[in-house]
N, C-alpha and C. Protein backbone atom coordinates (compact mmCIF):
# COMPACT_ATOMS: atom_id res chain seq x y z
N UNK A 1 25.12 8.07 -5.85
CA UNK A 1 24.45 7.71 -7.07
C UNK A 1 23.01 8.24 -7.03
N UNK A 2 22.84 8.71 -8.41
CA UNK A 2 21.35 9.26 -8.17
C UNK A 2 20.25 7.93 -8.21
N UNK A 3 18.97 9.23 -7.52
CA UNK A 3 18.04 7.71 -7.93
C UNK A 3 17.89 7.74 -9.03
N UNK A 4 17.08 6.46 -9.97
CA UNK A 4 16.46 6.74 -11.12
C UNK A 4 15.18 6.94 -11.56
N UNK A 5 15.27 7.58 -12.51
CA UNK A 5 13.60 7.97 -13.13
C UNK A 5 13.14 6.83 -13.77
N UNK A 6 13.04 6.04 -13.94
CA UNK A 6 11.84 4.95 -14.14
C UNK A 6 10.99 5.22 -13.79
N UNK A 7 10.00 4.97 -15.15
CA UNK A 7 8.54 5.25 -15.05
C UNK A 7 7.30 4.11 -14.42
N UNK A 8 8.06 3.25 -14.63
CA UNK A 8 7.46 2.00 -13.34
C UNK A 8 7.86 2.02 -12.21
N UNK A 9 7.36 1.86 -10.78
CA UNK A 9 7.54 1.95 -9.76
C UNK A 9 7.35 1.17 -8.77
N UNK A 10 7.95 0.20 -8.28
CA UNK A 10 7.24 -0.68 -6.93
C UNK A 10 6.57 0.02 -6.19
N UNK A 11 5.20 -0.20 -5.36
CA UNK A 11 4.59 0.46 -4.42
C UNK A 11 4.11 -0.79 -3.15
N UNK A 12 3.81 0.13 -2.20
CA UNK A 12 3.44 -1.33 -1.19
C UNK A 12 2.00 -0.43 -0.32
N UNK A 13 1.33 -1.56 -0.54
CA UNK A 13 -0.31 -0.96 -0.57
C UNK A 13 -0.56 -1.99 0.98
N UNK A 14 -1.04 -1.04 1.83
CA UNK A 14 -1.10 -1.40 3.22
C UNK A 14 -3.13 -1.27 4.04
N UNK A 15 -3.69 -2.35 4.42
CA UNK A 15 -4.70 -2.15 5.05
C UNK A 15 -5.08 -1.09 5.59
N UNK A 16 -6.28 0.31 5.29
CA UNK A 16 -6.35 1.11 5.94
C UNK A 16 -7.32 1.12 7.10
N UNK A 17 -8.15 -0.07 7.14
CA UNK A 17 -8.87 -0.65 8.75
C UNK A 17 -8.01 -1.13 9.61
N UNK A 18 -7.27 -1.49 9.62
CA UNK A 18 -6.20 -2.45 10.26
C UNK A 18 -5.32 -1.24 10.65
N UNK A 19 -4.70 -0.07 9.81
CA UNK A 19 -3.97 0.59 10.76
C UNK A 19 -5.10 1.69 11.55
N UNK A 20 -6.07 1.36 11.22
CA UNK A 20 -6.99 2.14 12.19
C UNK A 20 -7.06 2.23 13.58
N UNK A 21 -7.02 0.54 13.75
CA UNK A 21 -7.42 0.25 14.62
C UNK A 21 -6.21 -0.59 15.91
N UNK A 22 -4.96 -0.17 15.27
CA UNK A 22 -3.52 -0.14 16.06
C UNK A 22 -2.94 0.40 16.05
N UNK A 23 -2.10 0.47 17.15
CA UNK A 23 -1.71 1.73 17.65
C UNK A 23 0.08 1.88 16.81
N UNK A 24 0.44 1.07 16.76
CA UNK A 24 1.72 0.46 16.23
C UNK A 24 1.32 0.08 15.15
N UNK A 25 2.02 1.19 14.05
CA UNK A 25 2.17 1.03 12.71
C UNK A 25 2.92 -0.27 12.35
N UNK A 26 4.27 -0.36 12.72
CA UNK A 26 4.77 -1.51 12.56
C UNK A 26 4.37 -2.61 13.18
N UNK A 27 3.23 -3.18 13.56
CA UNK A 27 2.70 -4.58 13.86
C UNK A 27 2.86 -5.27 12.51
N UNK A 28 2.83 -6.78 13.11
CA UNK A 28 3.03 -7.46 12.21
C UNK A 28 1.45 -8.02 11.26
N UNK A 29 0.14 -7.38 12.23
CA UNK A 29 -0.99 -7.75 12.15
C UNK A 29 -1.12 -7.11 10.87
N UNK A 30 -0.69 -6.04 9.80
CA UNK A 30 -1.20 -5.39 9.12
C UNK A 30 -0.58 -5.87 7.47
N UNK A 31 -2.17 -6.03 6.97
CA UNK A 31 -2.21 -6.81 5.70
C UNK A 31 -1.43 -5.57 4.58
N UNK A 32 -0.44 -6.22 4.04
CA UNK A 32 0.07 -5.53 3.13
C UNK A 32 0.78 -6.04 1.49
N UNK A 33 0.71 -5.42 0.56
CA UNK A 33 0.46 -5.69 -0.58
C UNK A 33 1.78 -5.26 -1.43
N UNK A 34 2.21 -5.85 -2.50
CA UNK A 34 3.33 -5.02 -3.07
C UNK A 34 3.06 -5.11 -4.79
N UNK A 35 2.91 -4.04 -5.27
CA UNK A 35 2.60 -4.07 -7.27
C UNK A 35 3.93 -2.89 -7.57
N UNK A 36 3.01 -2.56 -8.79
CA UNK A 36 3.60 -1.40 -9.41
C UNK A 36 2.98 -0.61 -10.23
N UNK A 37 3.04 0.19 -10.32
CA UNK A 37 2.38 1.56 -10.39
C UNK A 37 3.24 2.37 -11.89
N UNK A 38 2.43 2.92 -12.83
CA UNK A 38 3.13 4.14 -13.53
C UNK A 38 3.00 5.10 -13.03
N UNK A 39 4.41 5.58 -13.27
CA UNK A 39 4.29 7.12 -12.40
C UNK A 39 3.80 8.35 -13.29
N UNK A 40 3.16 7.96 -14.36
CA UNK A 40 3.06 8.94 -15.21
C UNK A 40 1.36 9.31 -15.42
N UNK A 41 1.14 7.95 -15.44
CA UNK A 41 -0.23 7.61 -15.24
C UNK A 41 -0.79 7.72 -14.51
N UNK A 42 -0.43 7.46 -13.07
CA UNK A 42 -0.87 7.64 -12.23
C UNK A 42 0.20 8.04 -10.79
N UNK A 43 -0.21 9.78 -10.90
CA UNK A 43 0.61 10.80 -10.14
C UNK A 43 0.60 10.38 -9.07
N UNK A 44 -0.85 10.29 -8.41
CA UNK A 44 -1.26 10.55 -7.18
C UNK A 44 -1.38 9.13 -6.26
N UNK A 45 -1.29 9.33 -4.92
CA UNK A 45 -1.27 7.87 -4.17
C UNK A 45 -2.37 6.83 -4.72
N UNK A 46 -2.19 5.60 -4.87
CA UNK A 46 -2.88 4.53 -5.65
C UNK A 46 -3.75 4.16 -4.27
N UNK A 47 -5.02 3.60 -4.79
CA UNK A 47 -6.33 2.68 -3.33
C UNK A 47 -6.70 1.87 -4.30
N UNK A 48 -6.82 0.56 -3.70
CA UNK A 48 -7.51 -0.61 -4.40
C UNK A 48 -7.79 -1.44 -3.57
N UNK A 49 -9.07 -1.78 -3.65
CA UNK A 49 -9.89 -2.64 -2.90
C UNK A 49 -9.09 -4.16 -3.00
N UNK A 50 -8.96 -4.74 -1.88
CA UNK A 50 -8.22 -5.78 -1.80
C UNK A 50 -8.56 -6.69 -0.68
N UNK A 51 -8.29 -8.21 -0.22
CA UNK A 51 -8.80 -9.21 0.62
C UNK A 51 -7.44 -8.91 1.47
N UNK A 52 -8.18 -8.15 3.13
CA UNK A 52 -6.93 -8.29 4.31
C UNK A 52 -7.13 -9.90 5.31
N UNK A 53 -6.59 -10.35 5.23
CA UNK A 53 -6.62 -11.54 5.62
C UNK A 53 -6.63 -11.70 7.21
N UNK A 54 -6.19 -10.22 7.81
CA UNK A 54 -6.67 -10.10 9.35
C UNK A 54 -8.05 -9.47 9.42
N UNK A 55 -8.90 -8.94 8.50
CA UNK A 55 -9.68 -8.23 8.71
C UNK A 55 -10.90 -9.46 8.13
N UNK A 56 -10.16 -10.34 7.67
CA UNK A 56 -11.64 -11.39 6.88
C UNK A 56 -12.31 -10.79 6.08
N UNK A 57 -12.12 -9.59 5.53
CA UNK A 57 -12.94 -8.67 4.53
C UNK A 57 -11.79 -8.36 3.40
N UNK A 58 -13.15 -7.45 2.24
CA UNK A 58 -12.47 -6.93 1.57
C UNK A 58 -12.11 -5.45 1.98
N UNK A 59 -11.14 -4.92 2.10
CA UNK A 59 -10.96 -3.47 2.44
C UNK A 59 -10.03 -2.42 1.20
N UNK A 60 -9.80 -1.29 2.04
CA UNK A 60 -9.48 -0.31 0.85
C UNK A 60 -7.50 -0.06 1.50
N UNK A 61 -7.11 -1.20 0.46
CA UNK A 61 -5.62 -0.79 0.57
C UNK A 61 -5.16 0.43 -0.04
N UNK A 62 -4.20 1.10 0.93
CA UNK A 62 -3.63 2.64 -0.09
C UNK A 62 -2.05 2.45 0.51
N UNK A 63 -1.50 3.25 -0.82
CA UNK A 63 -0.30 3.34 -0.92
C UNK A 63 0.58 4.08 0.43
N UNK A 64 1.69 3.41 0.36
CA UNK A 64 2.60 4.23 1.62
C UNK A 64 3.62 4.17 1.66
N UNK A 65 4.71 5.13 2.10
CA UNK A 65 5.77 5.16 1.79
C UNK A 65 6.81 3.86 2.00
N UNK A 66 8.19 3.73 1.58
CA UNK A 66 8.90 2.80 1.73
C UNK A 66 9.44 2.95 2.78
């Protein structure tokens, strides 16, 4: 089955201090986020400032693959 083109998209927006600073992507330490995105609107990988709850700050979540 193909995928589909829907122009809305789930995305999952992941701490980019937090994977900085481990070595293991898949820890469980790393603050991560899930929205949705137009894909029409917006082509290119999504960043939005967001509260990481391991980092006690606000930091710059960006998009990453599924």
């Amino acid at each position: 089955m193909a995928k589909s083109k829907d122009v809305r998209v789930t995305i999952i927006l992941e701490c980019t201090s937090c994977v900085r600073n481990v070595v293991n992507k898949e820890s469980t330490g790393i603050s991560r986020y899930i929205t949705q995105k137009n894909r029409h609107n917006t082509p290119s990988r999504l960043e939005l400032k967001k509260f990481c709850s391991y980092c006690y700050k606000h930091t710059i979540h960006g998009e990453i693959k599924k």
